[in-house]
PDB file of N, CA and C in Angstrom:
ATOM      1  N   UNK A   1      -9.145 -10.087  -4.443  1.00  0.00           N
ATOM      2  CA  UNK A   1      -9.569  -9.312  -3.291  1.00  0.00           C
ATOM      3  C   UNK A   1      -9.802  -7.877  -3.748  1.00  0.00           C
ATOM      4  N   UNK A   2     -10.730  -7.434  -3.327  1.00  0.00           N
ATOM      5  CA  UNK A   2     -11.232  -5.746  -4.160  1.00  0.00           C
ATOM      6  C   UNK A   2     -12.714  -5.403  -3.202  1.00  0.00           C
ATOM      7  N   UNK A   3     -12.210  -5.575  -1.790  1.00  0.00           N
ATOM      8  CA  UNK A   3     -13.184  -4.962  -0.815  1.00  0.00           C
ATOM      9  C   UNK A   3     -13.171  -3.712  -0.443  1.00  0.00           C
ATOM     10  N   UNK A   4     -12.465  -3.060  -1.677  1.00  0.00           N
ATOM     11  CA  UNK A   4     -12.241  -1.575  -1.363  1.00  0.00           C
ATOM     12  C   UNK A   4     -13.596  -0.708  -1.789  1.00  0.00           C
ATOM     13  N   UNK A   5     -13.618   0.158  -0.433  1.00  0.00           N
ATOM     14  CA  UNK A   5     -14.537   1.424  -0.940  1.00  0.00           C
ATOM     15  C   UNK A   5     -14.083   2.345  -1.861  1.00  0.00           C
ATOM     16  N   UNK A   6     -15.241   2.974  -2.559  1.00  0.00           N
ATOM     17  CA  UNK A   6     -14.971   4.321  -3.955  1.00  0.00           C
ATOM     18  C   UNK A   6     -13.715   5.020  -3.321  1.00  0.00           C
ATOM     19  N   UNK A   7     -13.266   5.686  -3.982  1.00  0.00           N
ATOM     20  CA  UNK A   7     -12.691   6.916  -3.873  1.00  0.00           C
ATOM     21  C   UNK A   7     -13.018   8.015  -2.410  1.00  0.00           C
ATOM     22  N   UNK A   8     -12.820   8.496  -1.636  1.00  0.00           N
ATOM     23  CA  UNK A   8     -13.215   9.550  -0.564  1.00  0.00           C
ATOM     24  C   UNK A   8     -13.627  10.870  -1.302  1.00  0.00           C
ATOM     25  N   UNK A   9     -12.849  11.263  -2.492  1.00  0.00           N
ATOM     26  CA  UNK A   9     -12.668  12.117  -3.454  1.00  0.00           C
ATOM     27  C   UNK A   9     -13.353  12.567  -4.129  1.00  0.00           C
ATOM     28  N   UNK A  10     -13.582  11.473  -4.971  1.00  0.00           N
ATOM     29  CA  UNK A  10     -14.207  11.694  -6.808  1.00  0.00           C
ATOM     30  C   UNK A  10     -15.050  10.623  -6.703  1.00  0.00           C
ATOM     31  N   UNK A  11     -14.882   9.371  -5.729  1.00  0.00           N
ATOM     32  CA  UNK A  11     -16.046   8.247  -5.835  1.00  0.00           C
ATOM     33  C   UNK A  11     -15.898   7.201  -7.118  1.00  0.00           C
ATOM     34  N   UNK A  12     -14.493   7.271  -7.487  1.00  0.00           N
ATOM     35  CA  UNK A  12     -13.805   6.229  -8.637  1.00  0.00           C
ATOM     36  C   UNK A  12     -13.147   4.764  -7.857  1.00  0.00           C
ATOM     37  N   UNK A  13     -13.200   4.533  -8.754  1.00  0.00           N
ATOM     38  CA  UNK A  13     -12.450   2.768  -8.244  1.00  0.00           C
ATOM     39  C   UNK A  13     -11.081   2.806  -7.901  1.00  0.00           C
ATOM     40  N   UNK A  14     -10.840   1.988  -6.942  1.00  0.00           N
ATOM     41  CA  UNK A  14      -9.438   2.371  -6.586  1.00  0.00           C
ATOM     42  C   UNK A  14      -8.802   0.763  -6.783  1.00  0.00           C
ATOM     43  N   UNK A  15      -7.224   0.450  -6.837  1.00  0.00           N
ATOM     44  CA  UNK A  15      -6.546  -0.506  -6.959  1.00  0.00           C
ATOM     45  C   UNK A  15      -5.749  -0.864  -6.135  1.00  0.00           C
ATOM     46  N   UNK A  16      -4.909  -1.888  -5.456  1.00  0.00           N
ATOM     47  CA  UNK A  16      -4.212  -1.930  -4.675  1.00  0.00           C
ATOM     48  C   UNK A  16      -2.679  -2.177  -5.615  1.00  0.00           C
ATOM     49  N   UNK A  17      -1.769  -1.384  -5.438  1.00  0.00           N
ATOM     50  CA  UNK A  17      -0.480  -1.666  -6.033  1.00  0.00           C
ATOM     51  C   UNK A  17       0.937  -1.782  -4.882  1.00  0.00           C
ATOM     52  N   UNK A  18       1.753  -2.549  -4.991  1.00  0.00           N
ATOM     53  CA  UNK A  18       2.854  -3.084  -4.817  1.00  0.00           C
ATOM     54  C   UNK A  18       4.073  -2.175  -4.987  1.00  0.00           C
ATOM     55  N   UNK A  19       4.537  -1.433  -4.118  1.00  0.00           N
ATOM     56  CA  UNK A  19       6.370  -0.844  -4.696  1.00  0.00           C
ATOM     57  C   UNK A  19       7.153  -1.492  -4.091  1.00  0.00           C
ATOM     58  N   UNK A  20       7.998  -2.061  -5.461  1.00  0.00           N
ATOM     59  CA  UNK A  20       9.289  -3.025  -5.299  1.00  0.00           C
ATOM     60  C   UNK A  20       9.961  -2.399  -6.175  1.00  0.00           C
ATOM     61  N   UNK A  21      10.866  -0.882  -5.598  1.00  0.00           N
ATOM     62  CA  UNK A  21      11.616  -0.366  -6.378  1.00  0.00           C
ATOM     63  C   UNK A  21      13.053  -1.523  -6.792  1.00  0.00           C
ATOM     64  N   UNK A  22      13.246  -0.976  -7.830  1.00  0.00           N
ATOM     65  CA  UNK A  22      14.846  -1.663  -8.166  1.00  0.00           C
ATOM     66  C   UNK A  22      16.193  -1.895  -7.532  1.00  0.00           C
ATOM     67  N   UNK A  23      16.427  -0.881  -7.258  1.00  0.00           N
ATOM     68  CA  UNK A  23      17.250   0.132  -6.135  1.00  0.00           C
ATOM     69  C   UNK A  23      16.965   0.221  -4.940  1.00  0.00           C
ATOM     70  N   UNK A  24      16.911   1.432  -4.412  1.00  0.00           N
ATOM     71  CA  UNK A  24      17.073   2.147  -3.130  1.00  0.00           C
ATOM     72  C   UNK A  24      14.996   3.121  -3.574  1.00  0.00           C
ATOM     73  N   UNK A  25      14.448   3.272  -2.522  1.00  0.00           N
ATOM     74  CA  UNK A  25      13.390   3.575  -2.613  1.00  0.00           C
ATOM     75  C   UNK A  25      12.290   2.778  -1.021  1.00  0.00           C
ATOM     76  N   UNK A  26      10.995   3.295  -0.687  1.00  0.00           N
ATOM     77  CA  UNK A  26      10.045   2.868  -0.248  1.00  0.00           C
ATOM     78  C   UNK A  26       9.812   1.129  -0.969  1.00  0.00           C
ATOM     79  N   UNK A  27      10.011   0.611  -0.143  1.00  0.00           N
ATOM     80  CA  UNK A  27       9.126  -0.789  -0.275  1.00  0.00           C
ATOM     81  C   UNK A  27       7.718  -0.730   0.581  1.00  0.00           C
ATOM     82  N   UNK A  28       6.465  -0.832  -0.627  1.00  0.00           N
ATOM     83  CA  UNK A  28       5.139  -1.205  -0.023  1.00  0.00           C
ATOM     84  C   UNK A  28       4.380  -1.254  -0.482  1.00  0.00           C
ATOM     85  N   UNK A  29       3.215  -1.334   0.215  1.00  0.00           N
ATOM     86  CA  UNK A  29       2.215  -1.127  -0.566  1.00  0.00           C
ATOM     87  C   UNK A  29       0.799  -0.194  -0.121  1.00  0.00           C
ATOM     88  N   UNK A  30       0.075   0.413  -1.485  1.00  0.00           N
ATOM     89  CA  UNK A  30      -0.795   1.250  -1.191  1.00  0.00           C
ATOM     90  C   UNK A  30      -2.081   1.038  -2.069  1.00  0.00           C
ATOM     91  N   UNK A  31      -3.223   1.956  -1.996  1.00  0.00           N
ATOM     92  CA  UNK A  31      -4.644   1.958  -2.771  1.00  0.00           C
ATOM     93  C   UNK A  31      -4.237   3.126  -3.083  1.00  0.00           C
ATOM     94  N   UNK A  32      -5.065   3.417  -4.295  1.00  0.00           N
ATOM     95  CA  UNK A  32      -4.345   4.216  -5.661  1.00  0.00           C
ATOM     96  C   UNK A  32      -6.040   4.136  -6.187  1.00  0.00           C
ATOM     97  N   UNK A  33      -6.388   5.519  -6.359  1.00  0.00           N
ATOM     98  CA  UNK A  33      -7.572   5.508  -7.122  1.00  0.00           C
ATOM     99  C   UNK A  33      -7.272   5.831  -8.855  1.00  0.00           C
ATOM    100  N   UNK A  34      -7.680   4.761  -9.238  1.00  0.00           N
ATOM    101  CA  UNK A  34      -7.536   4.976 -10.989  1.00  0.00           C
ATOM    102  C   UNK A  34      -8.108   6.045 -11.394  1.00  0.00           C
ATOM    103  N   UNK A  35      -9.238   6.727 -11.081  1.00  0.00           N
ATOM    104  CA  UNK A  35      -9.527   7.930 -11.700  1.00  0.00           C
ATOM    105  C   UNK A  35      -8.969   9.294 -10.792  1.00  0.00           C
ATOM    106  N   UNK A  36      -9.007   9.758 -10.314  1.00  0.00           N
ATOM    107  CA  UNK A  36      -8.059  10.513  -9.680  1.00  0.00           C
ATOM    108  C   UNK A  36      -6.672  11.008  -9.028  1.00  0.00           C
ATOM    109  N   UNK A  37      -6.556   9.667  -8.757  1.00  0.00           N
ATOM    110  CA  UNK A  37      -4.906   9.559  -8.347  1.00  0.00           C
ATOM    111  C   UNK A  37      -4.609   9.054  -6.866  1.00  0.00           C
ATOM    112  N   UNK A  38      -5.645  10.119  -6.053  1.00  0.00           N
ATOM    113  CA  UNK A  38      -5.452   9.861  -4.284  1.00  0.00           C
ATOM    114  C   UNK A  38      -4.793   8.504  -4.039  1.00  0.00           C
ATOM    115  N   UNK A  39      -4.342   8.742  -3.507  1.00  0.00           N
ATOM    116  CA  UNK A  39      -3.496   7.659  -2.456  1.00  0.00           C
ATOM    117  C   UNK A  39      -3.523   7.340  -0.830  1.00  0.00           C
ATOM    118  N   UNK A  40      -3.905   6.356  -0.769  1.00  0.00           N
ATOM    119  CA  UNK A  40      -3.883   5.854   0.559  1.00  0.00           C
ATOM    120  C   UNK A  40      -2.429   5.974   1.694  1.00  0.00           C
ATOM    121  N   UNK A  41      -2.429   5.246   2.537  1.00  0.00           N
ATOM    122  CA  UNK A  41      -1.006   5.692   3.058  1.00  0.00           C
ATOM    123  C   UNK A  41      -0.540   4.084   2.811  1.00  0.00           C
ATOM    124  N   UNK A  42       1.392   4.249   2.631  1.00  0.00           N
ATOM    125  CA  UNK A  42       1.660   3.435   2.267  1.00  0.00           C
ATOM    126  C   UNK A  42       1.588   2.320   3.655  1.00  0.00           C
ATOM    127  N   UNK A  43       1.405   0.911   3.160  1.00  0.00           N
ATOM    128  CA  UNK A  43       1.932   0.137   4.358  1.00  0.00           C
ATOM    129  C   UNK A  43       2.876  -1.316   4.067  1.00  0.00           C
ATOM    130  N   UNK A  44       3.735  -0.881   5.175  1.00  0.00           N
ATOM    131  CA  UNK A  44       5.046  -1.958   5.208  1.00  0.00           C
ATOM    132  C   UNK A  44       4.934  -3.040   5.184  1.00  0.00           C
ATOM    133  N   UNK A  45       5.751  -3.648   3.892  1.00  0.00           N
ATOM    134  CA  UNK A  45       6.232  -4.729   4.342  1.00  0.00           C
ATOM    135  C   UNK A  45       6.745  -5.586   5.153  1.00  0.00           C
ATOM    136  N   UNK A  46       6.743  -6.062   6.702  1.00  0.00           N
ATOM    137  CA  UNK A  46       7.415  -5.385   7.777  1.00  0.00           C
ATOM    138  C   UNK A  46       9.041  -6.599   7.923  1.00  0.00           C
ATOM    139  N   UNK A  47       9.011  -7.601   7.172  1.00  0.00           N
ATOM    140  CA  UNK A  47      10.036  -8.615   7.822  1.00  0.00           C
ATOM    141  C   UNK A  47      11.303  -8.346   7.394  1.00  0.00           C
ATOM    142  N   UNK A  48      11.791  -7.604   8.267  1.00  0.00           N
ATOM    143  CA  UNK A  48      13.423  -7.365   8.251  1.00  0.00           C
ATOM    144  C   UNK A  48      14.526  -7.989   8.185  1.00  0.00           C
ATOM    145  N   UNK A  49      15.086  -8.250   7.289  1.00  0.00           N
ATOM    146  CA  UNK A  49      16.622  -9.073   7.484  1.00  0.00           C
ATOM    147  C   UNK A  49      17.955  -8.136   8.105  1.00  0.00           C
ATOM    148  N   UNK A  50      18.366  -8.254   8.786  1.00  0.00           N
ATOM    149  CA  UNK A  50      20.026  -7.497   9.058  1.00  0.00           C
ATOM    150  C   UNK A  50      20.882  -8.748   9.147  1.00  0.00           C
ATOM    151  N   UNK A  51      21.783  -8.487   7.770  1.00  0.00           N
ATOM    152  CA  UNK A  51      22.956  -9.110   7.543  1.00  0.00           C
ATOM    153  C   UNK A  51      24.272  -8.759   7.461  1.00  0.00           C
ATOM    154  N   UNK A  52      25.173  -8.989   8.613  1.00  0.00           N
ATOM    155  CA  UNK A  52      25.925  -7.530   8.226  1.00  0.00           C
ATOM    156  C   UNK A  52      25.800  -6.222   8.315  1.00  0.00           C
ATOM    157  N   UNK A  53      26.272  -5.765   7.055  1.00  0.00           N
ATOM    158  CA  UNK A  53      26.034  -4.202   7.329  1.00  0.00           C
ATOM    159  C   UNK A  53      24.509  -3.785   6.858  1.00  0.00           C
ATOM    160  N   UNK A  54      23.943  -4.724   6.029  1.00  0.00           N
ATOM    161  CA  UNK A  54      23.095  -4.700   4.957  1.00  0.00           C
ATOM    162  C   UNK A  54      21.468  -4.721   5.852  1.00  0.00           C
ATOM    163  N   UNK A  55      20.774  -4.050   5.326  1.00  0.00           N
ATOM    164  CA  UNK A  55      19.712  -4.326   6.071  1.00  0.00           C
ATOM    165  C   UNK A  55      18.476  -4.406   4.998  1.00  0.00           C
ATOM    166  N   UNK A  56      17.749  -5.739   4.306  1.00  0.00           N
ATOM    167  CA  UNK A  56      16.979  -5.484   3.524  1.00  0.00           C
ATOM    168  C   UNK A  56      15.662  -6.221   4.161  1.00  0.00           C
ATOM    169  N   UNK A  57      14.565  -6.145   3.127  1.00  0.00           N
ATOM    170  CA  UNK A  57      13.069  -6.732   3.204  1.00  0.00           C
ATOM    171  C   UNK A  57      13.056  -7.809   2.387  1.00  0.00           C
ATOM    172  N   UNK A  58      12.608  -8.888   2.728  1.00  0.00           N
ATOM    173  CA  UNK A  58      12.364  -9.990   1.725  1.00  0.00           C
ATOM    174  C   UNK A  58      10.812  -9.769   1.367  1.00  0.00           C
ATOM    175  N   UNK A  59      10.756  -9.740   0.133  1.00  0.00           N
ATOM    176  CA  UNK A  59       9.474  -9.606  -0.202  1.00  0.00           C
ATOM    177  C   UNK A  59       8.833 -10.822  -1.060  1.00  0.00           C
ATOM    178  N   UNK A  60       8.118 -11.413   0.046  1.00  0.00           N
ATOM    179  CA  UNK A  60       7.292 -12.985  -0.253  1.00  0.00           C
ATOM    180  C   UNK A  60       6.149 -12.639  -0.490  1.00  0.00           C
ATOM    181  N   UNK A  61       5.188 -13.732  -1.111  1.00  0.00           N
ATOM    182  CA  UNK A  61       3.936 -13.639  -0.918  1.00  0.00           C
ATOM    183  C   UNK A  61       3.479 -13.870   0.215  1.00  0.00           C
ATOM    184  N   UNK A  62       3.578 -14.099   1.460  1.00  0.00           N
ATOM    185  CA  UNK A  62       2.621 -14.056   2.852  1.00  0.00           C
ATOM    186  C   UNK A  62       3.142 -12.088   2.768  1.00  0.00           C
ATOM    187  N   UNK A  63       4.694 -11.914   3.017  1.00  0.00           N
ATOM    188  CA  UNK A  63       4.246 -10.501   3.269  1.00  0.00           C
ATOM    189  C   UNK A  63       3.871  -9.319   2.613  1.00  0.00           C
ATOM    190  N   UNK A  64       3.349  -9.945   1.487  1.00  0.00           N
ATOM    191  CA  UNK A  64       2.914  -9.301   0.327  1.00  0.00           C
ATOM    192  C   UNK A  64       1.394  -9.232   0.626  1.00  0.00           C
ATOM    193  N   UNK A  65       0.762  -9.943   0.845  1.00  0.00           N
ATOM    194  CA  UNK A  65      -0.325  -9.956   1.215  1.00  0.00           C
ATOM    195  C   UNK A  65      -0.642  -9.573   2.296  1.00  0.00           C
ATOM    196  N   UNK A  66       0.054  -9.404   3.509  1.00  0.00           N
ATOM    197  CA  UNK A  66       0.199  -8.934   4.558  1.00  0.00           C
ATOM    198  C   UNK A  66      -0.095  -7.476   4.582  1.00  0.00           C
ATOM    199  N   UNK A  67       0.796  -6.972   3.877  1.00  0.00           N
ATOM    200  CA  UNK A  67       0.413  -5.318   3.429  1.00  0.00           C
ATOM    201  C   UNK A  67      -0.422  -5.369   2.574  1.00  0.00           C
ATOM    202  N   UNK A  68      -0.795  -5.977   1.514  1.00  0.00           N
ATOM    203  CA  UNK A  68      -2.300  -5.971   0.483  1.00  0.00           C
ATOM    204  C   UNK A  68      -3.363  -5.411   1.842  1.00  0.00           C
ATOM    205  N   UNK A  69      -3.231  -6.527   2.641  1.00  0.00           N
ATOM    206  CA  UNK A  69      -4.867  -6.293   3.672  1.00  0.00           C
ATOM    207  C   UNK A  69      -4.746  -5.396   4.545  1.00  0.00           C
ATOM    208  N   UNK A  70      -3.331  -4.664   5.144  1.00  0.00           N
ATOM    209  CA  UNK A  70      -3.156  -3.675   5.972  1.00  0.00           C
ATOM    210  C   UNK A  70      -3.379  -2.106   5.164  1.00  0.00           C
ATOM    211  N   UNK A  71      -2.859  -2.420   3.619  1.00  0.00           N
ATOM    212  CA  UNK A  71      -3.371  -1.092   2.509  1.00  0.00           C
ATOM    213  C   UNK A  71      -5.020  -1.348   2.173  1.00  0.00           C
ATOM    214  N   UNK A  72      -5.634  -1.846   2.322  1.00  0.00           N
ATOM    215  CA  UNK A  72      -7.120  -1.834   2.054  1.00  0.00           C
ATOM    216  C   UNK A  72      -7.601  -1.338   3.320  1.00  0.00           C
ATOM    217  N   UNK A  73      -7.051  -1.770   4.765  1.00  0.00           N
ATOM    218  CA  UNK A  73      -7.670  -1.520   5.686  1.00  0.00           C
ATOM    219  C   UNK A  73      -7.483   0.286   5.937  1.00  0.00           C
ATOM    220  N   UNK A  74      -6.535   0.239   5.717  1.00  0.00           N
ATOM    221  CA  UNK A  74      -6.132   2.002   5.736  1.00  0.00           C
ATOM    222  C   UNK A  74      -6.934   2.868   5.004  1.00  0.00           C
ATOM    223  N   UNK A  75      -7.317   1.816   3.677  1.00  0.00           N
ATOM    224  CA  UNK A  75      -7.958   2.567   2.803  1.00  0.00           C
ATOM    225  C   UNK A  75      -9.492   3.190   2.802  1.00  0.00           C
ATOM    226  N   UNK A  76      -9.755   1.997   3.346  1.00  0.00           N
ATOM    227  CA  UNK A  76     -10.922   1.912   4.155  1.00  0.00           C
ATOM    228  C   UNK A  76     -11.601   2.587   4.904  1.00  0.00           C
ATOM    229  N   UNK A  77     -10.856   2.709   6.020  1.00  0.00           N
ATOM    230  CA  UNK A  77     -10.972   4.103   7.146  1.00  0.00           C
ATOM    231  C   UNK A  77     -10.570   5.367   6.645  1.00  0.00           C
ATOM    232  N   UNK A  78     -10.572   5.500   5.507  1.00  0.00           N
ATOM    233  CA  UNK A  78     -10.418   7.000   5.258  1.00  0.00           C
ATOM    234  C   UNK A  78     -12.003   7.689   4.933  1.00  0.00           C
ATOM    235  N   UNK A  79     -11.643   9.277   5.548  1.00  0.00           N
ATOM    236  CA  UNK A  79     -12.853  10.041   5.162  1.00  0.00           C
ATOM    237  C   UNK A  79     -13.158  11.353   5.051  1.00  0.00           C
ATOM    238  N   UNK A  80     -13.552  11.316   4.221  1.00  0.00           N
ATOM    239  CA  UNK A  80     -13.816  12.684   3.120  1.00  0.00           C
ATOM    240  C   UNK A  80     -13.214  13.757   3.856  1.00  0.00           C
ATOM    241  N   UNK A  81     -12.963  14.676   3.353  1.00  0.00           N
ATOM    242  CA  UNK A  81     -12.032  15.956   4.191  1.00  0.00           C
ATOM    243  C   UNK A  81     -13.398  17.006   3.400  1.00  0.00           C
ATOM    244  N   UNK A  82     -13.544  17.705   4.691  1.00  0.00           N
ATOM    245  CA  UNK A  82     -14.816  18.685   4.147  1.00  0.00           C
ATOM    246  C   UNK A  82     -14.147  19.872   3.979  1.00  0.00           C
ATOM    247  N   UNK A  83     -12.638  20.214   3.660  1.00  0.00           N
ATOM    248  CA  UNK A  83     -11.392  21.319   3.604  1.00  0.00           C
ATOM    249  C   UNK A  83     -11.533  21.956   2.089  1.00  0.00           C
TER     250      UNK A  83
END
């Protein structure tokens, strides 16, 4: 899947990447332009477990992909800042 538009920016190719920190951190995912850097906004993984005291994200492939198509769509609708 790579229905992403250029860059808003610089007009470079952009990627969709995955954060599944180790630890403690943002779980998600975003578009990331390889030649510049810009970043899209991140989007959630959203399926919550509360166990206990514990409250984590299971991160599957449906909701992995889930945010893949919600970070392209974000990415998508972005536009140029004339600033």
């Amino acid at each position: 899947m790579n229905g992403l538009k250029p860059c808003p920016f610089c007009g470079g190719h952009a990627e969709i990447k995955v954060y599944n920190p180790k630890y403690y951190g943002t779980v998600g995912v975003s578009v990331v332009c390889k030649n510049c850097g810009a970043r899209g906004r991140l989007a959630g993984i959203n399926d919550v477990v509360i166990s206990g005291n514990t409250i984590s994200t299971p991160i599957t492939n449906d909701t992995v992909e889930r945010g893949r198509r919600q970070a392209a769509e974000l990415w998508n609708r972005r536009v140029k800042s004339n600033v």
